[in-house]
N, C-alpha and C. Protein backbone atom coordinates (compact mmCIF):
# COMPACT_ATOMS: atom_id res chain seq x y z
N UNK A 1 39.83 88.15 159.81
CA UNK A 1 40.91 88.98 160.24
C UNK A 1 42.18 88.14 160.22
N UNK A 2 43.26 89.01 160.13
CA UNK A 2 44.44 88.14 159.91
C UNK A 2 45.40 89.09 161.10
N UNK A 3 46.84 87.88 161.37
CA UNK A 3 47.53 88.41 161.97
C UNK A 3 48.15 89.67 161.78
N UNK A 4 48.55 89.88 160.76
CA UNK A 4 49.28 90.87 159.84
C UNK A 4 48.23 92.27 159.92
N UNK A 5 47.29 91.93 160.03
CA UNK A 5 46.35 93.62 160.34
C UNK A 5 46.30 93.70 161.22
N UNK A 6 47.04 93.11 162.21
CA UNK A 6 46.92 93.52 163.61
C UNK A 6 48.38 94.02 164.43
N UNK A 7 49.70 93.20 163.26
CA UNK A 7 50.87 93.21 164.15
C UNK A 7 51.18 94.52 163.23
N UNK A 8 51.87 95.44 164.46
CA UNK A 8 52.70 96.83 163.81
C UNK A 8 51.64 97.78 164.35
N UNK A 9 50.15 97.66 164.73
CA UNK A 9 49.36 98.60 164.77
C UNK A 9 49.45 98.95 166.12
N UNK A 10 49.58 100.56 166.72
CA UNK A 10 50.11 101.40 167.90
C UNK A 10 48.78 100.93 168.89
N UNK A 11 49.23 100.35 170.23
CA UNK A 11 48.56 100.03 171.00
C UNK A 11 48.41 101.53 172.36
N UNK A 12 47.03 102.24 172.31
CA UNK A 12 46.66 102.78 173.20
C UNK A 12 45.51 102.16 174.42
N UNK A 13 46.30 103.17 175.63
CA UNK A 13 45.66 102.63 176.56
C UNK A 13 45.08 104.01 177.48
N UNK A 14 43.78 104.64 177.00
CA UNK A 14 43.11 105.92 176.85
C UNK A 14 43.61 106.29 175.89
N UNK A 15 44.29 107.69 175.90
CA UNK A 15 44.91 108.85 175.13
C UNK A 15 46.27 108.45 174.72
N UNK A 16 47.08 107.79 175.51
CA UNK A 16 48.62 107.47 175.74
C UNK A 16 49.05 106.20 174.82
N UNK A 17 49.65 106.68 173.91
CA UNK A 17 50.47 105.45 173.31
C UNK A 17 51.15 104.67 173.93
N UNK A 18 51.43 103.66 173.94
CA UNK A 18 51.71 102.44 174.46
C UNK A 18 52.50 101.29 174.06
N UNK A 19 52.56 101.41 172.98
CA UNK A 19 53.66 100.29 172.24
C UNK A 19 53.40 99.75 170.91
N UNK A 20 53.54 99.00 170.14
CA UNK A 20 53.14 97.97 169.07
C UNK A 20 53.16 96.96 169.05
N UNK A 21 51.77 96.13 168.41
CA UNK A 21 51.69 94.87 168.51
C UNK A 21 52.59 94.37 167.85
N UNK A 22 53.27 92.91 168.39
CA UNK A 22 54.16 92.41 168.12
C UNK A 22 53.64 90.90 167.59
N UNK A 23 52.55 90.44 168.25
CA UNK A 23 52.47 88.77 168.10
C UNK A 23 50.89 88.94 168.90
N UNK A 24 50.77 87.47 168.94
CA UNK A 24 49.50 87.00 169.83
C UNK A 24 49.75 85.72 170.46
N UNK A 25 49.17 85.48 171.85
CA UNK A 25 49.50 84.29 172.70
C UNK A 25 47.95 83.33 172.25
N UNK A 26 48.14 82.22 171.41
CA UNK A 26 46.86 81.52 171.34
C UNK A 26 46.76 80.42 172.21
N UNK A 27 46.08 79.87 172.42
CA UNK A 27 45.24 78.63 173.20
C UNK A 27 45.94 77.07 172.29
N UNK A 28 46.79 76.60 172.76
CA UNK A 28 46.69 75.37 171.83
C UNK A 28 45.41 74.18 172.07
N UNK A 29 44.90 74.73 173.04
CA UNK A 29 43.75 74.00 173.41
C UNK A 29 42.31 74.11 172.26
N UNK A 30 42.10 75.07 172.56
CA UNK A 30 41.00 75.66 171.30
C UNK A 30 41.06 76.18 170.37
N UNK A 31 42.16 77.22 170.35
CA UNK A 31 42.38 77.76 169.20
C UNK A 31 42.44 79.71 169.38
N UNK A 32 41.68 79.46 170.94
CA UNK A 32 41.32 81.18 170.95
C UNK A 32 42.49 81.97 171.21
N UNK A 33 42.45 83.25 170.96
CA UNK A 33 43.66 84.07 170.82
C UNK A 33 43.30 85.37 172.28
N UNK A 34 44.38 84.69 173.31
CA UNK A 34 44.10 85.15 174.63
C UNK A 34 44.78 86.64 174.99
N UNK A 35 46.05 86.74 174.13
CA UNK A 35 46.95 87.54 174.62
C UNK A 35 47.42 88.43 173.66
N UNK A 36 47.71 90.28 173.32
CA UNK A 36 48.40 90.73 172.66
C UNK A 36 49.89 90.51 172.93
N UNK A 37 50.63 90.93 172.19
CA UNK A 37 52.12 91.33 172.35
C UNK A 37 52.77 92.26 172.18
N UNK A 38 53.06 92.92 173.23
CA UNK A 38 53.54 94.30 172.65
C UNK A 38 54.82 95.06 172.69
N UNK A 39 54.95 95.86 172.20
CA UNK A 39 56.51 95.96 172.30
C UNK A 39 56.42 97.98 172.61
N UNK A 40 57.42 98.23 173.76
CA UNK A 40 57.34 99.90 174.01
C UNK A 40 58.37 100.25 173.40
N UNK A 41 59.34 100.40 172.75
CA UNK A 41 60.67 100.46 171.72
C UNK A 41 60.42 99.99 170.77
N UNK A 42 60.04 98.34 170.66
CA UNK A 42 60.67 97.60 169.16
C UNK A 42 61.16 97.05 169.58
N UNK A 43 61.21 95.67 168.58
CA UNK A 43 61.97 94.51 169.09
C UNK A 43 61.47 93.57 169.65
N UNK A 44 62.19 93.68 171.12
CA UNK A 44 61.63 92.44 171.71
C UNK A 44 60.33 92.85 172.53
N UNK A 45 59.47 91.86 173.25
CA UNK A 45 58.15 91.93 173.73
C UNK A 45 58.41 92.57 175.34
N UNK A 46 58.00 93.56 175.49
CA UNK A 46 58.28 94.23 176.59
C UNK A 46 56.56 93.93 177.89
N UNK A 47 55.55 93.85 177.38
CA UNK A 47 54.32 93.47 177.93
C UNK A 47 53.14 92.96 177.43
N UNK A 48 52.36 92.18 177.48
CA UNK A 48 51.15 91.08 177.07
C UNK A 48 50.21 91.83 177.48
N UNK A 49 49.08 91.92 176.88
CA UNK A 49 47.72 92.15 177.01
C UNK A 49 46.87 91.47 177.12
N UNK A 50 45.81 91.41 177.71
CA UNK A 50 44.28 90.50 177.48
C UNK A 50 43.61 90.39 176.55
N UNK A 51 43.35 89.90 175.59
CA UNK A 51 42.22 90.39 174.16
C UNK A 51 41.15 90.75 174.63
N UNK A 52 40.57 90.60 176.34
CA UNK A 52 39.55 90.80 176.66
C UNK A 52 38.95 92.58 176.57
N UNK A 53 40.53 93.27 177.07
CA UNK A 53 41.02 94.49 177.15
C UNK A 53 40.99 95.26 175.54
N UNK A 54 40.86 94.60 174.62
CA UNK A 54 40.79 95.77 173.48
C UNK A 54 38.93 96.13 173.82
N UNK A 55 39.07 97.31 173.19
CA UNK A 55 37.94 98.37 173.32
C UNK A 55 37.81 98.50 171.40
N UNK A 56 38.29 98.72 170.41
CA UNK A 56 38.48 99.32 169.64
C UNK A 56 39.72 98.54 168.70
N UNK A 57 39.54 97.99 167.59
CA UNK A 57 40.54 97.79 166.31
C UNK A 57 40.33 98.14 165.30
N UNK A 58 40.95 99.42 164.91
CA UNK A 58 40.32 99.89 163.30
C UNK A 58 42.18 99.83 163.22
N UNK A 59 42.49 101.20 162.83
CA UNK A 59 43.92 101.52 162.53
C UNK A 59 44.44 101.70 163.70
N UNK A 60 44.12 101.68 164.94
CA UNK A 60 45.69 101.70 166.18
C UNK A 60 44.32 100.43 166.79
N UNK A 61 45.00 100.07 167.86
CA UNK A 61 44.28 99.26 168.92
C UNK A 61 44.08 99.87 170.16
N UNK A 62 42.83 100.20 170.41
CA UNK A 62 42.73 101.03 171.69
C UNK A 62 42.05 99.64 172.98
N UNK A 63 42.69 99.87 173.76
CA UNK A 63 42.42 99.24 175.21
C UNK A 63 41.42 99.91 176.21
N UNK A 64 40.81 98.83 176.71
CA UNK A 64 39.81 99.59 177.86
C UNK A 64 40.54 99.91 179.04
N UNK A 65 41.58 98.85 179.39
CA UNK A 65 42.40 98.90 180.26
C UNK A 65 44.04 98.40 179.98
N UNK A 66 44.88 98.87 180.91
CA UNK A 66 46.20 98.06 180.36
C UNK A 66 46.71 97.66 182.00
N UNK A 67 46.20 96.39 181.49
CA UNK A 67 46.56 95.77 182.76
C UNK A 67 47.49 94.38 182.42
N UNK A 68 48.80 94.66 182.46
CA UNK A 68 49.83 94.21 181.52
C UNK A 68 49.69 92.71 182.67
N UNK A 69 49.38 91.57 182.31
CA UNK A 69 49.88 90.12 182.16
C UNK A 69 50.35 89.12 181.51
N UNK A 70 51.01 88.19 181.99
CA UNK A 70 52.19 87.34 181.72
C UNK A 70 51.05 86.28 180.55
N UNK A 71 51.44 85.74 179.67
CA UNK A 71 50.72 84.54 178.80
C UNK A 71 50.49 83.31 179.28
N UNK A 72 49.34 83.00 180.05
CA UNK A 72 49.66 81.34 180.38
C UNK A 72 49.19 80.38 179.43
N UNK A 73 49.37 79.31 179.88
CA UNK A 73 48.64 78.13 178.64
C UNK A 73 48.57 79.08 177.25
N UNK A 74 49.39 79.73 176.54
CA UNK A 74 49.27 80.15 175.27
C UNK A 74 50.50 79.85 174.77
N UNK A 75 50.46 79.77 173.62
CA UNK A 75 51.44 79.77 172.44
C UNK A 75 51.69 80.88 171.58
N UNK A 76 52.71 81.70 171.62
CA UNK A 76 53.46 82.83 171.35
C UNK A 76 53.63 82.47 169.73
N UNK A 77 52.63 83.53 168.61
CA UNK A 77 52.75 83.51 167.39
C UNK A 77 52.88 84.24 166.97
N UNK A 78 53.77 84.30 166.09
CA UNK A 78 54.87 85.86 165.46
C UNK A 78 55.24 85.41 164.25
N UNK A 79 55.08 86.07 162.93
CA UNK A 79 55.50 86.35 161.75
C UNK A 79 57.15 85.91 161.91
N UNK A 80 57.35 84.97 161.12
CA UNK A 80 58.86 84.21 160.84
C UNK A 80 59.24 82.78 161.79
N UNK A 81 58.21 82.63 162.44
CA UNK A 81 58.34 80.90 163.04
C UNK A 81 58.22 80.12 161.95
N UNK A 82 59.51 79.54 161.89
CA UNK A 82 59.81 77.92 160.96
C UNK A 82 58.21 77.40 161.37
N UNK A 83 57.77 75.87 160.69
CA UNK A 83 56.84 75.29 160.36
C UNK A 83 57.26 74.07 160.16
N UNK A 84 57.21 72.57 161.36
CA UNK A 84 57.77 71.68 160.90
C UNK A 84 56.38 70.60 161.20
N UNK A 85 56.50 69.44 160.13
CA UNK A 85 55.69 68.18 160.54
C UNK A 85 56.03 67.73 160.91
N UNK A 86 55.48 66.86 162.26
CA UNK A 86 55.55 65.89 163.01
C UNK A 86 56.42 64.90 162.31
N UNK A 87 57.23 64.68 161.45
CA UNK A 87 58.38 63.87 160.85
C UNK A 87 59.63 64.60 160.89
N UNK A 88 59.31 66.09 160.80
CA UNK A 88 60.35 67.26 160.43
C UNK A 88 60.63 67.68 159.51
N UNK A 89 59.59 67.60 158.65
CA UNK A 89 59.92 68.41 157.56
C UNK A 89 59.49 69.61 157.21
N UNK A 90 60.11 70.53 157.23
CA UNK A 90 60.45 71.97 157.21
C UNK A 90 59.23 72.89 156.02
N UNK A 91 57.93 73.56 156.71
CA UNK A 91 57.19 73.58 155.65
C UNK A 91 56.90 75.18 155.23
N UNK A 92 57.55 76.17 155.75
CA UNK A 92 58.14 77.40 155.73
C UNK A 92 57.80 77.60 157.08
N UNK A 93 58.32 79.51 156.85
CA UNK A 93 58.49 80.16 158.02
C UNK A 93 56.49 80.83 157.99
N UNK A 94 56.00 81.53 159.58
CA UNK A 94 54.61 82.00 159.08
C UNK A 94 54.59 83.08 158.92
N UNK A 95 53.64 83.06 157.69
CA UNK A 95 53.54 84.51 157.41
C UNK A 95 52.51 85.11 157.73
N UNK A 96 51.45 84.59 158.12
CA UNK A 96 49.92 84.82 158.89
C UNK A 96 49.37 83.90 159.23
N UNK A 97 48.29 84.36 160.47
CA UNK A 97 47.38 83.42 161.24
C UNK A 97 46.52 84.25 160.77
N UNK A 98 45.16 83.35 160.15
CA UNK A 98 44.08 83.85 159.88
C UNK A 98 43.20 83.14 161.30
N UNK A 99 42.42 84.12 161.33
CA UNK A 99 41.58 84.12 162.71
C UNK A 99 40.16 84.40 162.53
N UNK A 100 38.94 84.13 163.09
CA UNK A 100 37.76 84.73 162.87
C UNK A 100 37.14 84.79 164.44
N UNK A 101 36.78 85.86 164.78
CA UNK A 101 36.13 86.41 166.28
C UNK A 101 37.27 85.89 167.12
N UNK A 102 38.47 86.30 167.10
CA UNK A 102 39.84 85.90 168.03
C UNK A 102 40.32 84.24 167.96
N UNK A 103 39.37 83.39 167.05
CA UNK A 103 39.82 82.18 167.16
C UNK A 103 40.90 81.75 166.46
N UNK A 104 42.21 81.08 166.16
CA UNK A 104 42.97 81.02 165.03
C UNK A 104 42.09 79.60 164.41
N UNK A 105 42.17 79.97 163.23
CA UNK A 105 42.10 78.36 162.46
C UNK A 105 42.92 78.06 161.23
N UNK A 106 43.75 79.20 160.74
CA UNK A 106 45.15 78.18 159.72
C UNK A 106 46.22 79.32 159.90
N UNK A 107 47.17 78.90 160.04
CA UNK A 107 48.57 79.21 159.93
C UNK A 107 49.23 79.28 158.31
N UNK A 108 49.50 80.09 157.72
CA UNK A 108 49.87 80.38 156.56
C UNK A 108 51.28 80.80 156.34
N UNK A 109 52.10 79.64 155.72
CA UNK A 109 53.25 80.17 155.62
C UNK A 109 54.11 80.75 154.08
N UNK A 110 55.32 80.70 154.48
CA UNK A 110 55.72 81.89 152.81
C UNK A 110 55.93 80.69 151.75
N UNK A 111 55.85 79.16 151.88
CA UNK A 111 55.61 78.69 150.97
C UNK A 111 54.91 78.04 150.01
N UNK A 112 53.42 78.98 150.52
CA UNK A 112 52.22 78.64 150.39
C UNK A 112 51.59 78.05 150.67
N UNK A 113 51.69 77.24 152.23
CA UNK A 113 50.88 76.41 152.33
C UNK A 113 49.67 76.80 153.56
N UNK A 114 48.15 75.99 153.83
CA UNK A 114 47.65 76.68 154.89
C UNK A 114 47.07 75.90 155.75
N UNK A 115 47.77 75.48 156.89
CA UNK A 115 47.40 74.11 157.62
C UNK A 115 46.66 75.11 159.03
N UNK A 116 45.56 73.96 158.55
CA UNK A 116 44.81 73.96 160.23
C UNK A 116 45.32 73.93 161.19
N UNK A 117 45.09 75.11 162.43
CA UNK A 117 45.54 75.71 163.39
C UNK A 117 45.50 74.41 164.74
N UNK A 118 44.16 73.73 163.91
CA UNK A 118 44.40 72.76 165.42
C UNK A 118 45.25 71.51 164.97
N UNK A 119 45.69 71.32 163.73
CA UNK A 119 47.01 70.37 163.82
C UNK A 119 48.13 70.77 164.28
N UNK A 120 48.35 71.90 165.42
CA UNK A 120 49.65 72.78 166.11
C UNK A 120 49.51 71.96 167.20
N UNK A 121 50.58 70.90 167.30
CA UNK A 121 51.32 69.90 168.51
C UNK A 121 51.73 71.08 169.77
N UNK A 122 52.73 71.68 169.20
CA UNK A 122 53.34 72.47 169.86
C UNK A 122 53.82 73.90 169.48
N UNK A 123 54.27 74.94 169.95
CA UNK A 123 54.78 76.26 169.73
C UNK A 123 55.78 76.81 170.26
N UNK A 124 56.86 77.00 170.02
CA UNK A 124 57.89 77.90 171.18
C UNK A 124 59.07 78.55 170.46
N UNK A 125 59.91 77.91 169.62
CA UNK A 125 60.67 78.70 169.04
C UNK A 125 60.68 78.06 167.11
N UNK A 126 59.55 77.07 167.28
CA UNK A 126 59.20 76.78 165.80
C UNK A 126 57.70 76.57 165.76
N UNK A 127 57.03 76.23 164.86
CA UNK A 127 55.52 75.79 165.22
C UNK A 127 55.97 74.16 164.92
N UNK A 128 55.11 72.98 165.35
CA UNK A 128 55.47 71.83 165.78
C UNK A 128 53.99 71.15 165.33
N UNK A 129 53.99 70.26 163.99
CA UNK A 129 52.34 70.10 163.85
C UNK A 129 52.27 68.74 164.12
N UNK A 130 51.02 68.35 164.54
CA UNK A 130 50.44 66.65 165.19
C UNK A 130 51.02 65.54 163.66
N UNK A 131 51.44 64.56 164.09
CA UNK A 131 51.19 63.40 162.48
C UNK A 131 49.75 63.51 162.15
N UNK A 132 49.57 63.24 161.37
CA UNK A 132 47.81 63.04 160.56
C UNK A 132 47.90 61.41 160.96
N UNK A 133 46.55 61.10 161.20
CA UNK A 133 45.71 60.18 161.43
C UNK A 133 45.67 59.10 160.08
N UNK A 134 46.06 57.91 160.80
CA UNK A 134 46.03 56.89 159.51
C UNK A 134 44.41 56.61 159.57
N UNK A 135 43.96 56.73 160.53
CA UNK A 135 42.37 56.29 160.44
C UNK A 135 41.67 57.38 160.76
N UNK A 136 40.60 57.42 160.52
CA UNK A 136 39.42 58.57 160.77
C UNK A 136 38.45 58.55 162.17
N UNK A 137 39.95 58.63 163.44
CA UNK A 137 39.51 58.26 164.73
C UNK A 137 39.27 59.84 164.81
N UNK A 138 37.96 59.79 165.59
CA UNK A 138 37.46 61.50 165.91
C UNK A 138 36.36 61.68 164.90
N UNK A 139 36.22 60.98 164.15
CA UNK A 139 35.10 61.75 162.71
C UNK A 139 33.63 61.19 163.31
N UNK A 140 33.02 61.62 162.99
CA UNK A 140 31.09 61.55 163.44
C UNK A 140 30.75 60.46 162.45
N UNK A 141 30.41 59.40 163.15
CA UNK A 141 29.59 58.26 162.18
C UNK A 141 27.91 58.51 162.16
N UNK A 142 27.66 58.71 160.60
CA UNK A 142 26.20 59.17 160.05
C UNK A 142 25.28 58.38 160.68
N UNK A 143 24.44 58.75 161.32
CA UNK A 143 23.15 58.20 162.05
C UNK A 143 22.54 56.88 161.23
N UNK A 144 22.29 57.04 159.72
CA UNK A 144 21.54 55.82 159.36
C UNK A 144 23.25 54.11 159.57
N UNK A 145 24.52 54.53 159.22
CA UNK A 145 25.27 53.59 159.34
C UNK A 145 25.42 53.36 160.98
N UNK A 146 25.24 54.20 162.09
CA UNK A 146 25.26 54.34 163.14
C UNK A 146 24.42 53.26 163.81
N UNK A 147 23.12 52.95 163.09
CA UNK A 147 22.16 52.29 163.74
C UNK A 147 22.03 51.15 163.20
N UNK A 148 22.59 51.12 162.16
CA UNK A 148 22.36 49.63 161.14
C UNK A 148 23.72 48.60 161.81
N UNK A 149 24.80 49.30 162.30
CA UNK A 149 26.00 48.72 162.50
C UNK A 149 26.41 47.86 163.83
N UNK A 150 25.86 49.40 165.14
CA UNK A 150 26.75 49.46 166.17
C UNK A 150 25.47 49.33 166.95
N UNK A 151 25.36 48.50 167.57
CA UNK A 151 24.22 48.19 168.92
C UNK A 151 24.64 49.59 170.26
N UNK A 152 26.01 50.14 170.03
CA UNK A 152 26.03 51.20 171.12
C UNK A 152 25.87 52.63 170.77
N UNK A 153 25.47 53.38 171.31
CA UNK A 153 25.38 54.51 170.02
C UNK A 153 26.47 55.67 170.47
N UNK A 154 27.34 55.23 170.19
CA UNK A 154 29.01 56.20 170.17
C UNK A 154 28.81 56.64 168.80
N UNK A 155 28.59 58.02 168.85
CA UNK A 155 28.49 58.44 167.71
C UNK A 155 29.47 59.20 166.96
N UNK A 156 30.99 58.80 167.44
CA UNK A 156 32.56 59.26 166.74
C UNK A 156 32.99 57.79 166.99
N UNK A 157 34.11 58.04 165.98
CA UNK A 157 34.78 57.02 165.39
C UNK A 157 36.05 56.72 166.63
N UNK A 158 36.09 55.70 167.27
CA UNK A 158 37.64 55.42 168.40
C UNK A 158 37.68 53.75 167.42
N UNK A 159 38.47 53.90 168.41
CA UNK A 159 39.29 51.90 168.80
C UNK A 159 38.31 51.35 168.58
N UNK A 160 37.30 51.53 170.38
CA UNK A 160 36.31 50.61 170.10
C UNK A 160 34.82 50.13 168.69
N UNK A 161 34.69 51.49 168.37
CA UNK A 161 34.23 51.26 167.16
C UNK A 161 35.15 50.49 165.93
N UNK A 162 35.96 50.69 165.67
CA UNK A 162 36.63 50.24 164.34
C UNK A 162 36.90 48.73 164.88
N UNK A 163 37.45 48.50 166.02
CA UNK A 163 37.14 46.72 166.18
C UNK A 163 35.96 46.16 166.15
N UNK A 164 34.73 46.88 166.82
CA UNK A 164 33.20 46.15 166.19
C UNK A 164 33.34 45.94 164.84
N UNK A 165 33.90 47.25 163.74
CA UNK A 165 33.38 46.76 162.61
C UNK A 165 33.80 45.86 162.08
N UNK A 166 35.21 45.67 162.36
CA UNK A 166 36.40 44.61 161.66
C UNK A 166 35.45 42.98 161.89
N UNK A 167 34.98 43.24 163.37
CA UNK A 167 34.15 42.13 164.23
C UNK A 167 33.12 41.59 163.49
N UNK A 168 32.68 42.75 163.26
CA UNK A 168 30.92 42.27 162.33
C UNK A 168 31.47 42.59 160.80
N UNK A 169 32.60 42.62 160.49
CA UNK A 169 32.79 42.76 158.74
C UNK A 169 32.31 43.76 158.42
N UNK A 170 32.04 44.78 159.11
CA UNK A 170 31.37 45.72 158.31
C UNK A 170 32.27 47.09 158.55
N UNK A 171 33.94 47.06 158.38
CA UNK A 171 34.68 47.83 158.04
C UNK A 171 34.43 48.86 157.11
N UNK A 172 34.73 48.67 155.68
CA UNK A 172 34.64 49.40 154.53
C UNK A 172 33.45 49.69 154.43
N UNK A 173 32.42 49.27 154.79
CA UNK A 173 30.47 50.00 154.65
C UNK A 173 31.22 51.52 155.30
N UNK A 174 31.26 51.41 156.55
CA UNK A 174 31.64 52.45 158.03
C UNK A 174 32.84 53.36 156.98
N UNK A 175 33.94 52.80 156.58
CA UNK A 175 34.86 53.70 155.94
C UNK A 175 34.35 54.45 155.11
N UNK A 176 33.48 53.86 154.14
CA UNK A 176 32.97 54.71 152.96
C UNK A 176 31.86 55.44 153.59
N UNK A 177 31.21 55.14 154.44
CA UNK A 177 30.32 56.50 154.85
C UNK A 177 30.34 57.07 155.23
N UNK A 178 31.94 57.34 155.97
CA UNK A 178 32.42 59.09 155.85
C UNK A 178 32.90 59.84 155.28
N UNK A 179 33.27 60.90 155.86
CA UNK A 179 33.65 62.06 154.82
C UNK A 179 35.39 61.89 154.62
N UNK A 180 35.62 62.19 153.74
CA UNK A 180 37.18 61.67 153.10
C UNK A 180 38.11 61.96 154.61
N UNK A 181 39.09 61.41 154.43
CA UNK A 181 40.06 61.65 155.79
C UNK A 181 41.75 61.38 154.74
N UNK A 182 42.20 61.83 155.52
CA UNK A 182 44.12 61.86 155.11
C UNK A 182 44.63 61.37 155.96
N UNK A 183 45.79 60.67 154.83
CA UNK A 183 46.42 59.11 155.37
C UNK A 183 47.95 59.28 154.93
């Protein structure tokens, strides 16, 4: 599912129209998509929804309840937020969040590009993405290099691992037996 089949579509709450989706409040934490946005005119966002609260998404969005709350811990995502890297460079405006079971996982903007949802630093009146990792701190080290290497069995890549290996020389074995990383 994508953002775009969801924003514009008439939000009911029973029988009674109610407004149009405008955006979604996501989680920069996980990724999950907590909050509708809705608008009773157009325009600007007049009340938030629960995603817990849809009942129904085909062609309108029907609600079980409308029990209008404020967005916390979410990040407000709407069709035309600039797109900058953690250096600042300007990588378009978005044109969709693709999502699967309410989770976001890439942000797609109008100049074709489609970056992972959890490289989003920040959100508020641009999207704001993390620097990329000169090293492959966070990646899962493969069980057979795991046991041949590291007397502790931390089985992701930190600090303390990459100084054992430098320690015992066995850097580049550990580098090459993961899965590619960007630098």
């Amino acid at each position: 599912m994508k953002l775009s089949h969801i924003i514009g579509k008439s939000v009911y709450a029973g029988s009674k129209r109610r407004g149009t989706c405008q955006g979604v409040g996501v989680s920069l934490k996980n990724g999950a998509v907590k909050y509708l946005l809705c608008s009773a005119a157009g325009g600007r966002t007049d009340f938030c929804v629960n995603v817990s609260a849809i009942e129904e998404l085909d062609d309108e969005i029907y609600l079980s309840r409308l029990r209008p709350s404020f967005p916390k811990n979410a990040a407000i995502v709407s069709a035309g937020l600039p797109v900058y890297t953690g250096e600042g460079t300007f990588l378009g405006n978005v044109t969709d969040l693709e999502m699967q079971d309410f989770i976001a996982l890439r942000v797609e903007t109008d100049k074709n590009e489609r970056l992972p949802f959890s490289s989003v630093a920040a959100c508020t009146d641009a999207i704001l993405l993390r620097k990329k990792q000169p090293y492959p701190i966070g990646q899962r080290i493969p069980a057979p290099i795991l046991s041949e290497i590291f007397q502790k069995n931390e089985p992701l890549v930190n600090r303390a691992t990459l100084r054992e290996a430098i320690k015992k020389g066995a850097l580049i074995k550990l580098t090459l037996s993961l899965a590619p990383f960007e630098y």
